[in-house]
PDB file of N, CA and C in Angstrom:
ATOM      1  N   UNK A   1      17.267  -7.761  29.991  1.00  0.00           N
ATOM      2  CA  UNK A   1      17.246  -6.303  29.975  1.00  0.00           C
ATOM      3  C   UNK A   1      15.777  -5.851  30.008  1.00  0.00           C
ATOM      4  N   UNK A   2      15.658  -4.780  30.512  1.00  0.00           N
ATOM      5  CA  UNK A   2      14.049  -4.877  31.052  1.00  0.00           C
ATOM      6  C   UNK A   2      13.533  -3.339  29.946  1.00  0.00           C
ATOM      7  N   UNK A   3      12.307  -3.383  29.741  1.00  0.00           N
ATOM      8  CA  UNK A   3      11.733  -3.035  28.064  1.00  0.00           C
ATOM      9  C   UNK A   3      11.801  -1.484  29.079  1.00  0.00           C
ATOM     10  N   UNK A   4      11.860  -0.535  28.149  1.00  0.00           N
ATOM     11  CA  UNK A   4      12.319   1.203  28.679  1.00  0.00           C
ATOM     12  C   UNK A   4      10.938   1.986  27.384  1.00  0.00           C
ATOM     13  N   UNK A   5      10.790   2.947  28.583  1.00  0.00           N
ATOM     14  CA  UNK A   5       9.715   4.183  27.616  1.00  0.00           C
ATOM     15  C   UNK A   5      10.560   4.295  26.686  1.00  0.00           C
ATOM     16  N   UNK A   6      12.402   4.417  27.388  1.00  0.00           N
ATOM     17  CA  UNK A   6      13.238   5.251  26.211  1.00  0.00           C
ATOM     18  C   UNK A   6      13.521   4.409  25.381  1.00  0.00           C
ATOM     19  N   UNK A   7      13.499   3.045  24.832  1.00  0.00           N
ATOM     20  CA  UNK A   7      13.776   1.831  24.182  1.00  0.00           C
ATOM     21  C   UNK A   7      12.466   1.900  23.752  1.00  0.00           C
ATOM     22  N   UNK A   8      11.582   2.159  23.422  1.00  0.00           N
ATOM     23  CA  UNK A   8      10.533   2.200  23.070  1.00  0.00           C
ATOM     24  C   UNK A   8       9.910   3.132  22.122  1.00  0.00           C
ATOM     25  N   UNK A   9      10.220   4.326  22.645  1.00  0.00           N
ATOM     26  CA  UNK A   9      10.571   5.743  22.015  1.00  0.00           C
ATOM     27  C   UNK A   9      11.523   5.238  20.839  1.00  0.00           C
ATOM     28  N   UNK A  10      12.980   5.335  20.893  1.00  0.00           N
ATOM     29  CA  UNK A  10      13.743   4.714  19.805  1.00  0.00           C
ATOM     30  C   UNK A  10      13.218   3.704  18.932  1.00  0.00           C
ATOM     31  N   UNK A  11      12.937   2.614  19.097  1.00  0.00           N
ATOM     32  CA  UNK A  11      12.404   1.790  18.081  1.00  0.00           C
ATOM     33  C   UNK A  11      11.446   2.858  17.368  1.00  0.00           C
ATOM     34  N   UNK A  12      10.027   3.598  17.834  1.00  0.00           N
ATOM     35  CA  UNK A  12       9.266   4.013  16.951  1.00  0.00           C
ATOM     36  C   UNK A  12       9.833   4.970  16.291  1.00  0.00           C
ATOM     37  N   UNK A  13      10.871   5.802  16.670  1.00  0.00           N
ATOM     38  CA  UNK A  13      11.543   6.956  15.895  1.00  0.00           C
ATOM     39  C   UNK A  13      12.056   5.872  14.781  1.00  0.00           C
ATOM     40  N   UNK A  14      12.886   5.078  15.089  1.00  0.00           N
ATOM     41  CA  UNK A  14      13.903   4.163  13.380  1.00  0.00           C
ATOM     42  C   UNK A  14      12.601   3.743  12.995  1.00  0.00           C
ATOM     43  N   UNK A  15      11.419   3.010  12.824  1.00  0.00           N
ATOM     44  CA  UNK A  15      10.802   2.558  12.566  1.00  0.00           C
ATOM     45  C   UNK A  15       9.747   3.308  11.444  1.00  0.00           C
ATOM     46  N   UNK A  16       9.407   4.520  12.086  1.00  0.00           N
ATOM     47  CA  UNK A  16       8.930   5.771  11.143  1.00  0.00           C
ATOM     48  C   UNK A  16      10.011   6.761  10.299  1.00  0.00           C
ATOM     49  N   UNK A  17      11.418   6.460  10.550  1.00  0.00           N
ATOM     50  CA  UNK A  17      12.268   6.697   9.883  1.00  0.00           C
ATOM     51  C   UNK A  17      12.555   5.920   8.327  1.00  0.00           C
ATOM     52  N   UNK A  18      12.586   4.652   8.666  1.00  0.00           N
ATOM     53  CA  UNK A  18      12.723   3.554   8.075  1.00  0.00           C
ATOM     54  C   UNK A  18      11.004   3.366   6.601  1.00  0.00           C
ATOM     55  N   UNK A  19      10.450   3.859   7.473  1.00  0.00           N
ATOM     56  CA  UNK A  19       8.928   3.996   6.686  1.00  0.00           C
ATOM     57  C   UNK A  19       9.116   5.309   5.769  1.00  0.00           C
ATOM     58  N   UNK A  20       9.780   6.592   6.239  1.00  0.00           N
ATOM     59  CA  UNK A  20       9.904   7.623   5.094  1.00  0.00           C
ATOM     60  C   UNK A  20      10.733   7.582   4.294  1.00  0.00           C
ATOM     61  N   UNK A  21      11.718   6.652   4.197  1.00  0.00           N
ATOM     62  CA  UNK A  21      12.792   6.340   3.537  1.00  0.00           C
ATOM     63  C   UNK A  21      11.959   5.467   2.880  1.00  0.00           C
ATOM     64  N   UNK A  22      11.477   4.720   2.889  1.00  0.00           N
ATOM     65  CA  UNK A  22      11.274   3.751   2.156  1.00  0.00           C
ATOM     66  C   UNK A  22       9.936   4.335   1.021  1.00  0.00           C
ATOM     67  N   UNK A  23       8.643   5.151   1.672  1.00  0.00           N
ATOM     68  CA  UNK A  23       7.745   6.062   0.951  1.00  0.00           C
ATOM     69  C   UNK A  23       8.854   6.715  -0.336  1.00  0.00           C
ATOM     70  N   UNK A  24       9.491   7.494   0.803  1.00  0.00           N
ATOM     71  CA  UNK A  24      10.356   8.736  -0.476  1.00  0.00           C
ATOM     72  C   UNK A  24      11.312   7.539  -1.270  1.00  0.00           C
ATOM     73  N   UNK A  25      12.157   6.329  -1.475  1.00  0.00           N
ATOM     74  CA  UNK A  25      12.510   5.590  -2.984  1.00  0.00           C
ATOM     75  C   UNK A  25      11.468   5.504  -3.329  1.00  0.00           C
ATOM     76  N   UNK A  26      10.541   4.738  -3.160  1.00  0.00           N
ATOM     77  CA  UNK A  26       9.336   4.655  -3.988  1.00  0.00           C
ATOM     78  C   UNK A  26       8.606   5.705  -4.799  1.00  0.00           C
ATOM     79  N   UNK A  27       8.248   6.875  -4.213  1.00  0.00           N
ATOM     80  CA  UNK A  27       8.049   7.765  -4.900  1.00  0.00           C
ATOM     81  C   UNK A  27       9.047   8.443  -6.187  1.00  0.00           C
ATOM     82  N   UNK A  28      10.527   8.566  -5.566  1.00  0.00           N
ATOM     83  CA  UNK A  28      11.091   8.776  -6.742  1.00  0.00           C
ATOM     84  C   UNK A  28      11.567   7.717  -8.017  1.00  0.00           C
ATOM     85  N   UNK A  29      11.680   6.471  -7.461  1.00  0.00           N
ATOM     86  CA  UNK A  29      11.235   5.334  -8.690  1.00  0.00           C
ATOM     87  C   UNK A  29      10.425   5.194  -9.425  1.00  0.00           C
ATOM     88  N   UNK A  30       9.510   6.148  -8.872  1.00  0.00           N
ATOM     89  CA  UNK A  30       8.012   5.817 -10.019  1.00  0.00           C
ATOM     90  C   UNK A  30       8.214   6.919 -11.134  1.00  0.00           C
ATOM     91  N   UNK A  31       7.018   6.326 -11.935  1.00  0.00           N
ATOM     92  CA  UNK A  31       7.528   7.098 -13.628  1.00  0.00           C
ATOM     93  C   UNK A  31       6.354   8.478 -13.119  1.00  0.00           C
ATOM     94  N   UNK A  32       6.394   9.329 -14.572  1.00  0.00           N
ATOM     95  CA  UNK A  32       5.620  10.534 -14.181  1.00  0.00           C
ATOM     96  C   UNK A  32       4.663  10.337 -14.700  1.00  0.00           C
ATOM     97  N   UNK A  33       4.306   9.247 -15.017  1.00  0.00           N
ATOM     98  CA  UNK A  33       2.796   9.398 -15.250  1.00  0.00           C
ATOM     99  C   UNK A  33       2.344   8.115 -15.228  1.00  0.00           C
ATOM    100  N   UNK A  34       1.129   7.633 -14.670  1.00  0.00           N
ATOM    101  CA  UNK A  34       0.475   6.299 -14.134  1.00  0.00           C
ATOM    102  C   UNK A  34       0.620   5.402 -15.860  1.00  0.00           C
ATOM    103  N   UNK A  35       0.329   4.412 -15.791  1.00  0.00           N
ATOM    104  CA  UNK A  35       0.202   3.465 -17.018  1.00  0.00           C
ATOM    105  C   UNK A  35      -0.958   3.335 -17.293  1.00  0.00           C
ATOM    106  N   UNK A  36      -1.261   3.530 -18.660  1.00  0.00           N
ATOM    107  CA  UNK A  36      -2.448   3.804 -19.513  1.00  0.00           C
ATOM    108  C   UNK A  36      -3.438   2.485 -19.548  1.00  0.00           C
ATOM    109  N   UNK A  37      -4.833   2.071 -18.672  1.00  0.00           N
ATOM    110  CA  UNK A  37      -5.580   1.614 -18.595  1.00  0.00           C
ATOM    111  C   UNK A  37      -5.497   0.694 -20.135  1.00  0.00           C
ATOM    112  N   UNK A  38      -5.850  -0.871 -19.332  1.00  0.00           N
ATOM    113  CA  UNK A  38      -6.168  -1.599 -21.110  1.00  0.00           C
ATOM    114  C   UNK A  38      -7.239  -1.931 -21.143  1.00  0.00           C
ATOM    115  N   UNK A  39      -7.854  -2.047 -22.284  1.00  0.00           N
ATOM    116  CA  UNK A  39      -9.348  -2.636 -22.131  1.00  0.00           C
ATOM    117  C   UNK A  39      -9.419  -4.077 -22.108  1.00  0.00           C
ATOM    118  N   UNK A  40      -8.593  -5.279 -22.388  1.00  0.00           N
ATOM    119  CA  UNK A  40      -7.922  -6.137 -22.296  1.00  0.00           C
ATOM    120  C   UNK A  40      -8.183  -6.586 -21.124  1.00  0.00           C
ATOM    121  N   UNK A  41      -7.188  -5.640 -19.860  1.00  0.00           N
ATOM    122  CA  UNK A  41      -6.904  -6.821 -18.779  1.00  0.00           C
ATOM    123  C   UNK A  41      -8.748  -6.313 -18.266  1.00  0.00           C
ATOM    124  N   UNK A  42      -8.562  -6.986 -16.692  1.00  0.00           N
ATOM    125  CA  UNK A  42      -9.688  -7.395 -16.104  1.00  0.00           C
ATOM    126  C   UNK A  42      -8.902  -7.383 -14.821  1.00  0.00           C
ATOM    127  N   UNK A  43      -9.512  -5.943 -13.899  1.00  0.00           N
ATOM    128  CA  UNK A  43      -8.883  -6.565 -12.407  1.00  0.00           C
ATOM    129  C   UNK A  43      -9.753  -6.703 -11.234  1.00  0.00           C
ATOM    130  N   UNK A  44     -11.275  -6.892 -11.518  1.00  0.00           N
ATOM    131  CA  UNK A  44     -11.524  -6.749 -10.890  1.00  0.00           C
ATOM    132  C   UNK A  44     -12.726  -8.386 -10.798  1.00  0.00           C
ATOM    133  N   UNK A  45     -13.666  -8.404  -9.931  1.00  0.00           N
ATOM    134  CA  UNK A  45     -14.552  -9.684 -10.520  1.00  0.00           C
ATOM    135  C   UNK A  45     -15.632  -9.488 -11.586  1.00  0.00           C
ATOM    136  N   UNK A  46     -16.356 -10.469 -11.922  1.00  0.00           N
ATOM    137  CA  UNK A  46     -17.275  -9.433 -12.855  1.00  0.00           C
ATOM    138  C   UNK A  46     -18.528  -9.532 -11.901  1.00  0.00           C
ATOM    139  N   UNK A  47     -19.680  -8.326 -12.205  1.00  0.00           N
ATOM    140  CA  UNK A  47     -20.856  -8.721 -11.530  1.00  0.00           C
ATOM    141  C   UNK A  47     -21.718  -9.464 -11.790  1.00  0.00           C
ATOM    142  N   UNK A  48     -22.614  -9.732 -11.344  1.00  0.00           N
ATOM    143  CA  UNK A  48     -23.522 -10.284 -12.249  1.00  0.00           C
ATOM    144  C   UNK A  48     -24.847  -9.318 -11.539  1.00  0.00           C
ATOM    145  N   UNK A  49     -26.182  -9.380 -13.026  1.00  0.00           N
ATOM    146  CA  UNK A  49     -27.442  -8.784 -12.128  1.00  0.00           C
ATOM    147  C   UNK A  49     -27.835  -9.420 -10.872  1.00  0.00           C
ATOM    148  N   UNK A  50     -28.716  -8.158 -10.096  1.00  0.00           N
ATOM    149  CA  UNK A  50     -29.328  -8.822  -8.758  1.00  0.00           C
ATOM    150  C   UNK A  50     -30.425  -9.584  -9.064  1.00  0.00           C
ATOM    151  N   UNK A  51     -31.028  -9.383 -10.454  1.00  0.00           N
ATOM    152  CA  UNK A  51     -31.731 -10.157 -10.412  1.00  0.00           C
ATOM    153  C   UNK A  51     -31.854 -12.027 -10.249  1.00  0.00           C
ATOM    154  N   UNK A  52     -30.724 -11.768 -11.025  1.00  0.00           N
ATOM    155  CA  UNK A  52     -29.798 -13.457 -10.998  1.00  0.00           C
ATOM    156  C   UNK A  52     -29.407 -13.873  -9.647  1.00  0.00           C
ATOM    157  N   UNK A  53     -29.360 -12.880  -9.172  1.00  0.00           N
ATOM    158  CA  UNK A  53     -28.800 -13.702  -7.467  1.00  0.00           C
ATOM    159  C   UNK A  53     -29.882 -14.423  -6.517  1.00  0.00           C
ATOM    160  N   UNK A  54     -31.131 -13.906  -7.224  1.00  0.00           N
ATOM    161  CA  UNK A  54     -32.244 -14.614  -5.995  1.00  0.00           C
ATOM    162  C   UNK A  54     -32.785 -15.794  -6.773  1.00  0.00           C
ATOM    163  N   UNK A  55     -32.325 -16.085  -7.943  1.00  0.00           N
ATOM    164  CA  UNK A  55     -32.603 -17.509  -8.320  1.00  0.00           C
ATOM    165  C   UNK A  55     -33.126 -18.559  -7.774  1.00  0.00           C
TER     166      UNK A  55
END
């Protein structure tokens, strides 16, 4: 079967369909207010000075 503007067209319509459906559960699954920062975890790397880097 040979590939169509209009087969083409369709896929991106379900496809960005499929993407706002899926945005909007997510959004309404989430709680109303973000989760309160710990001082505990660690998400990121740590730095170190620049001075230390030219060692």
């Amino acid at each position: 079967m040979p590939d169509t503007k209009l087969g083409r067209e369709r896929k991106k319509r379900g496809k960005r369909r499929q993407l706002e459906s899926h945005l909007t559960r997510r959004e309404l699954e989430a709680a109303d207010e973000p989760p309160k920062p710990s001082v505990d975890e660690v998400d990121g790397e740590f730095l170190t000075e620049p001075a230390k880097l030219h060692d």
